[in-house]
Protein backbone atom coordinates (compact mmCIF):
# COMPACT_ATOMS: atom_id res chain seq x y z
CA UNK A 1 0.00 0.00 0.00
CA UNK A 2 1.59 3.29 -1.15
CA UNK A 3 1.77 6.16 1.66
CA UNK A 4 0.05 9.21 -0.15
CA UNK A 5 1.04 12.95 0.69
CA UNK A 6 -1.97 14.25 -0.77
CA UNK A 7 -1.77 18.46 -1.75
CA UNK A 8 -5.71 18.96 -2.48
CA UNK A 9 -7.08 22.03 -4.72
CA UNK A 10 -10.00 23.94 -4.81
CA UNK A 11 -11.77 27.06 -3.78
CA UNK A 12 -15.72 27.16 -3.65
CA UNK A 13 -17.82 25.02 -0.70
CA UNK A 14 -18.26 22.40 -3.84
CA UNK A 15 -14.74 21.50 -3.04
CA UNK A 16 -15.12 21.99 1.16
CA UNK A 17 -17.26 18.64 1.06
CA UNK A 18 -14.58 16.57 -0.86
CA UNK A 19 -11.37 17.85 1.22
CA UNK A 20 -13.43 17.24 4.33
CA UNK A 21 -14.32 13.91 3.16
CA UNK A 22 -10.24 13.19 2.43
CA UNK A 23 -9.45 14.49 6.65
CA UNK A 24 -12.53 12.36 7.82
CA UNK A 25 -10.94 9.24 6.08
CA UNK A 26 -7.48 10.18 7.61
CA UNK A 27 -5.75 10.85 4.91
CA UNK A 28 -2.26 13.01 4.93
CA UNK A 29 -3.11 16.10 3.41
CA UNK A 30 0.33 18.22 3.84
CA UNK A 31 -1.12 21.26 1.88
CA UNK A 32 -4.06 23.27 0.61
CA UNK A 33 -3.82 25.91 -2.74
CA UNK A 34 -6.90 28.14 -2.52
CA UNK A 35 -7.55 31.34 -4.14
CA UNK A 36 -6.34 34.45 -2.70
CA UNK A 37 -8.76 36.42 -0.35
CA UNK A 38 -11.42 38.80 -2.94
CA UNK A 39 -13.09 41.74 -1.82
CA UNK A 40 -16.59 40.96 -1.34
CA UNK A 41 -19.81 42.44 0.07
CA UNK A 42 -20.82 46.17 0.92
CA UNK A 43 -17.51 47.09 2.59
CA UNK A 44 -15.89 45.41 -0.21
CA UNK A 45 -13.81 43.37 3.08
CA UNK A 46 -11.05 40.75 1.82
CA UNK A 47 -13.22 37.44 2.18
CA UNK A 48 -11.35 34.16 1.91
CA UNK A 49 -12.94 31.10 0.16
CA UNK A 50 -14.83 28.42 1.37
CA UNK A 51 -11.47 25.70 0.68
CA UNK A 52 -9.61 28.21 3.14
CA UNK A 53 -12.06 28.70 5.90
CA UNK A 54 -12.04 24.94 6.31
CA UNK A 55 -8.24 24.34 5.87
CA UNK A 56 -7.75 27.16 9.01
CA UNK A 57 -10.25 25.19 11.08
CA UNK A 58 -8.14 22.00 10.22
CA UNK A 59 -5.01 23.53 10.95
CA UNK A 60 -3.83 22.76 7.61
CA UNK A 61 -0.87 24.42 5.45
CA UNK A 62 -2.82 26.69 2.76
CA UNK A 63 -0.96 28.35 -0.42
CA UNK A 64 -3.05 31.19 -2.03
CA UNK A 65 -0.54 31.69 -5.57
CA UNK A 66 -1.88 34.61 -7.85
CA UNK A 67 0.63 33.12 -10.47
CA UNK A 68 0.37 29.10 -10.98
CA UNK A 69 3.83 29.38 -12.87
CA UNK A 70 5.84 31.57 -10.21
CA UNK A 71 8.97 30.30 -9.05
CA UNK A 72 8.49 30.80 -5.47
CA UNK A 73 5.11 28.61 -5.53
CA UNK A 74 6.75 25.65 -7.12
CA UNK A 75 9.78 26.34 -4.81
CA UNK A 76 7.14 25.79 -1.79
CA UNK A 77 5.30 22.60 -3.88
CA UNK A 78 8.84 21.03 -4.20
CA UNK A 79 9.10 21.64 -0.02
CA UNK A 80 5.88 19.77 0.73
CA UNK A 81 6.26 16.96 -1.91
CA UNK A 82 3.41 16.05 -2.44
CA UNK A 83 2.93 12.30 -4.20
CA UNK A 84 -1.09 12.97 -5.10
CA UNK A 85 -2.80 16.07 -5.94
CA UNK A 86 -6.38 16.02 -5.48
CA UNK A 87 -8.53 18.91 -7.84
CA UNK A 88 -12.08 20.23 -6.83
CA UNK A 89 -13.18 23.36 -8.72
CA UNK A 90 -9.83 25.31 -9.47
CA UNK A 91 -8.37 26.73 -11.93
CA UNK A 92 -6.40 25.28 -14.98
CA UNK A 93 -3.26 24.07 -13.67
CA UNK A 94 -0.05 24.41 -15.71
CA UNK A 95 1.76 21.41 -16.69
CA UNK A 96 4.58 21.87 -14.26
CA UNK A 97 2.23 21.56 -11.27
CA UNK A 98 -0.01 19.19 -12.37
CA UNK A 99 2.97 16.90 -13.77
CA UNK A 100 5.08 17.32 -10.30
CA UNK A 101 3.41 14.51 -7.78
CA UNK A 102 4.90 10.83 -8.71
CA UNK A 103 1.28 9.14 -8.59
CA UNK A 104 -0.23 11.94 -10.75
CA UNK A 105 -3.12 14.67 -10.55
CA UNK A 106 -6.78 14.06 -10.93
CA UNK A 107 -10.01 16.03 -11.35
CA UNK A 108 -13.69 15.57 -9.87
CA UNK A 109 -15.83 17.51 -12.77
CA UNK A 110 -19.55 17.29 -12.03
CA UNK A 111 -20.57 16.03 -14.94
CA UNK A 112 -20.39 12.41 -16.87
CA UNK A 113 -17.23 13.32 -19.08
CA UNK A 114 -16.98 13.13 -21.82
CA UNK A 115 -19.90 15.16 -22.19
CA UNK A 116 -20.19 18.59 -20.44
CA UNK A 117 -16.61 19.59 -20.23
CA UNK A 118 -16.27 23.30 -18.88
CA UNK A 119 -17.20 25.80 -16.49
CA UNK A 120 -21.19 25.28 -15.86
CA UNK A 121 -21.75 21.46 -16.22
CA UNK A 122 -24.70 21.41 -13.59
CA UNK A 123 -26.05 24.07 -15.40
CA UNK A 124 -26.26 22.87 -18.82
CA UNK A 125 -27.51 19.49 -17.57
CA UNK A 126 -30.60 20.91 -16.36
CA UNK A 127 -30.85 23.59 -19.08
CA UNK A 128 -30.80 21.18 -21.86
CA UNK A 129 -33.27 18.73 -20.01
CA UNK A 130 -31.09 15.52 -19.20
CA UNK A 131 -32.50 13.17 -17.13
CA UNK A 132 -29.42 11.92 -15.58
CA UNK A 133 -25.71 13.48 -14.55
CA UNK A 134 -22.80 12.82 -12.44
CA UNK A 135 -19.67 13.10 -11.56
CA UNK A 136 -16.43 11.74 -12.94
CA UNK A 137 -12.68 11.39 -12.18
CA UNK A 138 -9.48 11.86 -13.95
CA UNK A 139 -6.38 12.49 -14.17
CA UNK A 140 -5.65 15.83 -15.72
CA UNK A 141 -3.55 16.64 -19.19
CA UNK A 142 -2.81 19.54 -21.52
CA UNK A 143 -6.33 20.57 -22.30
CA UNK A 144 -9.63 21.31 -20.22
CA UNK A 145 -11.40 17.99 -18.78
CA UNK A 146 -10.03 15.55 -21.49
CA UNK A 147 -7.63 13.39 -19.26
CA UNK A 148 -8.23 9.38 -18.67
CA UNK A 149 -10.86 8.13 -17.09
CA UNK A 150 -10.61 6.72 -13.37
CA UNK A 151 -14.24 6.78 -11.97
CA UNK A 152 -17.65 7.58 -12.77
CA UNK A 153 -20.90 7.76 -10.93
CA UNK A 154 -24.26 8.28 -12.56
CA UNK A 155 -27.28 10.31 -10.76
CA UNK A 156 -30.47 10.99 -11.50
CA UNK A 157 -31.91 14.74 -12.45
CA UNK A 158 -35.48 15.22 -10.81
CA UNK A 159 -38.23 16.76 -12.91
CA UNK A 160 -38.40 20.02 -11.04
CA UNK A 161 -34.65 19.92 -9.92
CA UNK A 162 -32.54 22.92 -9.79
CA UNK A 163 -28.93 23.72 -9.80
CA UNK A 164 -28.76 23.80 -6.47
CA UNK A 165 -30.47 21.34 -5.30
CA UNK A 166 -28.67 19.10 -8.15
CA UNK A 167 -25.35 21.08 -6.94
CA UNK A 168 -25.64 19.81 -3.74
CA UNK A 169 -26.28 16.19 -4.89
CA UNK A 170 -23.19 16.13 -6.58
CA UNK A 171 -21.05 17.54 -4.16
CA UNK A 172 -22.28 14.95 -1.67
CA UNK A 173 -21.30 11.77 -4.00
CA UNK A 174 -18.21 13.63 -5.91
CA UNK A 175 -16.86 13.60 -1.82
CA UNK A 176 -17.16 9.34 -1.83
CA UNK A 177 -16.11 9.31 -5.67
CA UNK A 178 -12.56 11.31 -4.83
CA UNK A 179 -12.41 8.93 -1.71
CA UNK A 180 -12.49 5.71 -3.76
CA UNK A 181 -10.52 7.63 -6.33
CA UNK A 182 -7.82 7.88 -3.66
CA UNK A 183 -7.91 4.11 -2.42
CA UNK A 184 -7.61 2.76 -5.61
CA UNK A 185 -4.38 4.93 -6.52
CA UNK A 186 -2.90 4.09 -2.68
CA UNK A 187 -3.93 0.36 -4.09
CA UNK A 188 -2.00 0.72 -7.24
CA UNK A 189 -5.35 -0.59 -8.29
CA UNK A 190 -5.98 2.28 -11.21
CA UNK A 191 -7.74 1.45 -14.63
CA UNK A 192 -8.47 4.31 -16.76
CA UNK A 193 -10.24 4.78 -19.63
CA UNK A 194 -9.39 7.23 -22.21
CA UNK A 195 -11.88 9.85 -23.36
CA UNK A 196 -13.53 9.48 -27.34
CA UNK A 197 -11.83 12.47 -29.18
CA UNK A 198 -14.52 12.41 -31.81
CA UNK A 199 -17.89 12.02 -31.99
CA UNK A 200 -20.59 15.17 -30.98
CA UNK A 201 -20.05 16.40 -27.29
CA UNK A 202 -22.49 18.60 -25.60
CA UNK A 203 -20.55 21.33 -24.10
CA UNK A 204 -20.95 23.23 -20.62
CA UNK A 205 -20.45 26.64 -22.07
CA UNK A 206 -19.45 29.46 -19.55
CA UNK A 207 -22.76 31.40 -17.99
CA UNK A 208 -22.90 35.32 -19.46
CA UNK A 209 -25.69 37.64 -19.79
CA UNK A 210 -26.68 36.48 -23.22
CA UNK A 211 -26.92 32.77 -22.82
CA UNK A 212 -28.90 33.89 -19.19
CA UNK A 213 -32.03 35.77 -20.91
CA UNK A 214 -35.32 33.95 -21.28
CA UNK A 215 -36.84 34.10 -24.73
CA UNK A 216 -40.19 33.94 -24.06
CA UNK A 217 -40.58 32.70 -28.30
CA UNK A 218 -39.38 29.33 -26.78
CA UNK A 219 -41.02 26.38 -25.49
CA UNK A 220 -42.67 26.10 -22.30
CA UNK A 221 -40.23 23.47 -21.59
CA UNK A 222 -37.20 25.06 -22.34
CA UNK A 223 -37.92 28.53 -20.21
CA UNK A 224 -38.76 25.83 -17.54
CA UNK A 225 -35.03 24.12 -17.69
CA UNK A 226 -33.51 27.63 -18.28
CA UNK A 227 -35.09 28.81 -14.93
CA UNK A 228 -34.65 25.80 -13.14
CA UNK A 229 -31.06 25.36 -14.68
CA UNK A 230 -30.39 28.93 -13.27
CA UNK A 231 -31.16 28.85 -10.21
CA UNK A 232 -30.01 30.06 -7.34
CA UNK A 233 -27.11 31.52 -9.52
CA UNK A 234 -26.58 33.48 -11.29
CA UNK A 235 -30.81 33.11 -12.37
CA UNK A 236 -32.71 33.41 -15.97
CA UNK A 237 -33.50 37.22 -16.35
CA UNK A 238 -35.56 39.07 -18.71
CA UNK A 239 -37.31 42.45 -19.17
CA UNK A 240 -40.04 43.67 -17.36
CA UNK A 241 -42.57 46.43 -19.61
CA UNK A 242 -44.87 47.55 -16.60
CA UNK A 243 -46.70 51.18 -17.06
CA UNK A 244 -43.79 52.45 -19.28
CA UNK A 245 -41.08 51.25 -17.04
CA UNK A 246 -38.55 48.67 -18.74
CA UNK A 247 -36.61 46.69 -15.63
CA UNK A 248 -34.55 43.77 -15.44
CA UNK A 249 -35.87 41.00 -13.38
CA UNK A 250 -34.81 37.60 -12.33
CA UNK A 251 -37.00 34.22 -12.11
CA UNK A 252 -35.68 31.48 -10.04
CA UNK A 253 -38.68 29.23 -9.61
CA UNK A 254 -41.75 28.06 -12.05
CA UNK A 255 -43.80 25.54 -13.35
CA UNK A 256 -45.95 25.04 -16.96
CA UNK A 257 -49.30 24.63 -17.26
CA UNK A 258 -50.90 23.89 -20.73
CA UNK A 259 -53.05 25.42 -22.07
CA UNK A 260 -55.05 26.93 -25.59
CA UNK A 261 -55.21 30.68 -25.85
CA UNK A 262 -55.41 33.54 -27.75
CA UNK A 263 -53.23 36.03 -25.77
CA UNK A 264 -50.05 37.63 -26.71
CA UNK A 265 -46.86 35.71 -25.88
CA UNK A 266 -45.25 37.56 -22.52
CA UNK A 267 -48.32 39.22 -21.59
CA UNK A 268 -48.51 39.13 -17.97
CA UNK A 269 -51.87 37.18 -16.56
CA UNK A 270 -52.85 37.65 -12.59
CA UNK A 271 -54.87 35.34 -11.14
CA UNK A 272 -55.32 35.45 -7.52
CA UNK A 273 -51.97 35.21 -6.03
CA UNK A 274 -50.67 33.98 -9.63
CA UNK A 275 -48.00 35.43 -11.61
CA UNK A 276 -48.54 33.54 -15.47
CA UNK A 277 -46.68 34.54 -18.54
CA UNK A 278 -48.03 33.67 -21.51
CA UNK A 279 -46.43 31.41 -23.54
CA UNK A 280 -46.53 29.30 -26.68
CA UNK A 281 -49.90 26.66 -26.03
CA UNK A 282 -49.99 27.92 -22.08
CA UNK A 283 -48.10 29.72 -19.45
CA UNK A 284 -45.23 29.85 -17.30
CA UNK A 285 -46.13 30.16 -13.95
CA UNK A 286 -43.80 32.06 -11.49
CA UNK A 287 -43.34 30.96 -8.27
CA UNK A 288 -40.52 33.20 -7.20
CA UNK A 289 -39.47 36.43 -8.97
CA UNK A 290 -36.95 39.59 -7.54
CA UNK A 291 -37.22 42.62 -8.79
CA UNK A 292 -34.59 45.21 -9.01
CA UNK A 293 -33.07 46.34 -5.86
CA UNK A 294 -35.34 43.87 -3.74
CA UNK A 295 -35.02 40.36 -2.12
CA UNK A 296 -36.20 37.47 -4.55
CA UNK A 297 -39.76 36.87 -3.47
CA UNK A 298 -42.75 34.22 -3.46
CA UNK A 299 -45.61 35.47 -6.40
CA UNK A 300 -48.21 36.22 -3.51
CA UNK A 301 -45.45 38.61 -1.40
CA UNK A 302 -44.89 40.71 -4.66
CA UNK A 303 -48.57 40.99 -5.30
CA UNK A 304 -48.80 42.24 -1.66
CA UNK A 305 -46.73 45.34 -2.74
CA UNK A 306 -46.64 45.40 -6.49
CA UNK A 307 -48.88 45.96 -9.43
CA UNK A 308 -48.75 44.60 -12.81
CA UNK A 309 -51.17 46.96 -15.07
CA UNK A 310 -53.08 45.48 -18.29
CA UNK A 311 -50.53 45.94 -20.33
CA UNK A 312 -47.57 44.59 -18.48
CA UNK A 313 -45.61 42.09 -20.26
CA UNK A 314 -42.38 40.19 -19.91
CA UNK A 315 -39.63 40.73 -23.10
């Protein structure tokens, strides 16, 4: 059985549940690379990231490099020799860290590789209406998420899932997956597989303000997954035409409900304590909208203060 020193890599809480998984197994972990403390919030206070609020309670040795390539980094890498690193949502590593360690470097990407390499795998899952995703191991090369194979686990996307929720799955299992990653490399028990570099891969483009904005011209189905495949973060927006005010507003929860009519598509319908958008054959129903400059909001607490007019529509 090999003795692992295992430097682990990663930032967001996605990445807390794995290393914490690693220290509850007893594992050597003899370092932690984080990102560097961001200003964040009103007072724009240095903040550090999830990864490093952990590694402090832990008592762990954390490195927070603003250069990957920097001499003085790989100086320090070369003083903890490490034999493993262990990768959670990071940032591209360059080939002379990820190529250091003796029994390699592998990934957990939260998504059944090869499909859904890139930054918003979750996402895109839900947005393009798969019924199943999960998460995968392997060991990292040159490019973005195309490295051998070392473990996959398949789970199951709920009808009305949402990122989070799905998030939250995954981060759960990917934890177990990077353990039994990690016995089977202290094992010398590894098979990979190596990933098809042909064929038609969906891809898990990166999230901007474009690729964000309902289009109310699409399918019931499809705003569904874009809102559900949104949310929390960073939420399907669109406009807001309310008494000749145009605002941008952001929907993080709905459901569909069929139907014939005869309205306009993104006229706004109130019914009660329902917010319905017309759309092709029926209507999006919002279950939780924020306007600008307020707290995201159940449909019957907006109507409590807010009034859509005859004309209001969403654009």
């Amino acid at each position: 059985m090999r003795d692992l020193r295992i430097l682990f890599m990663g930032t967001p809480d996605f990445a807390v549940e794995t290393l914490k998984t690693i220290i509850k197994h007893n594992y050597k972990v003899v370092g932690v690379i984080t990102a560097p403390d961001r200003p964040a919030g009103r007072g724009r206070k240095l903040k550090a990231s999830a990864v490093k609020e952990y590694a402090l309670s832990q008592n762990l040795n954390i490195l927070q490099p603003t250069n990957l390539k920097d001499e003085s980094f790989i100086d320090e890498l070369k003083v903890l020799d490490a034999n493993l690193n262990v990768v959670v949502a990071f940032r591209m590593l360059p080939k002379v860290v990820w190529n250091m360690p003796v029994y390699g470097t592998f990934n957990l990407h939260a998504s059944l590789l090869p499909d859904y390499r890139g930054a918003a795998p979750i996402n895109w899952a839900i947005i393009n209406g798969e019924k199943k995703s999960g998460i995968t191991t392997f060991f990292i090369d040159e490019k973005i998420d195309t490295g051998h194979i070392i473990m996959q686990k398949e789970v199951m996307i709920g009808k009305d899932e949402t990122a989070g929720s799905l998030h939250d799955k995954l981060m759960v299992d990917g934890g177990e997956l990077v353990v039994e990653t990690i016995k089977m490399i202290q094992d010398d028990n590894v098979l990979t597989k190596a990933q098809p570099k042909d064929g038609e891969l969906k891809t898990a483009y990166k999230l901007h303000r474009d690729n964000t904005k309902i289009n109310w011209n699409d399918d019931l189905q499809t705003i569904h997954n874009l809102i559900r495949g949104l949310s929390p973060y960073p939420a399907a927006w669109c406009l807001l035409y309310n008494k000749g005010e145009e605002v941008s507003i952001k929907i993080y929860e709905s459901k569909i409900e069929d139907s014939i009519h005869n309205f306009t598509i993104g006229k706004i319908i109130v019914e009660d304590t329902e917010i319905k958008v017309v759309g092709k054959n029926g209507y999006i129903i919002i279950n939780k909208i924020q306007l600008p400059g307020k707290k995201a909001m159940d449909s019957k607490s907006l109507l409590n203060g807010y009034t859509f007019f005859k004309e209001a529509k969403m654009g």
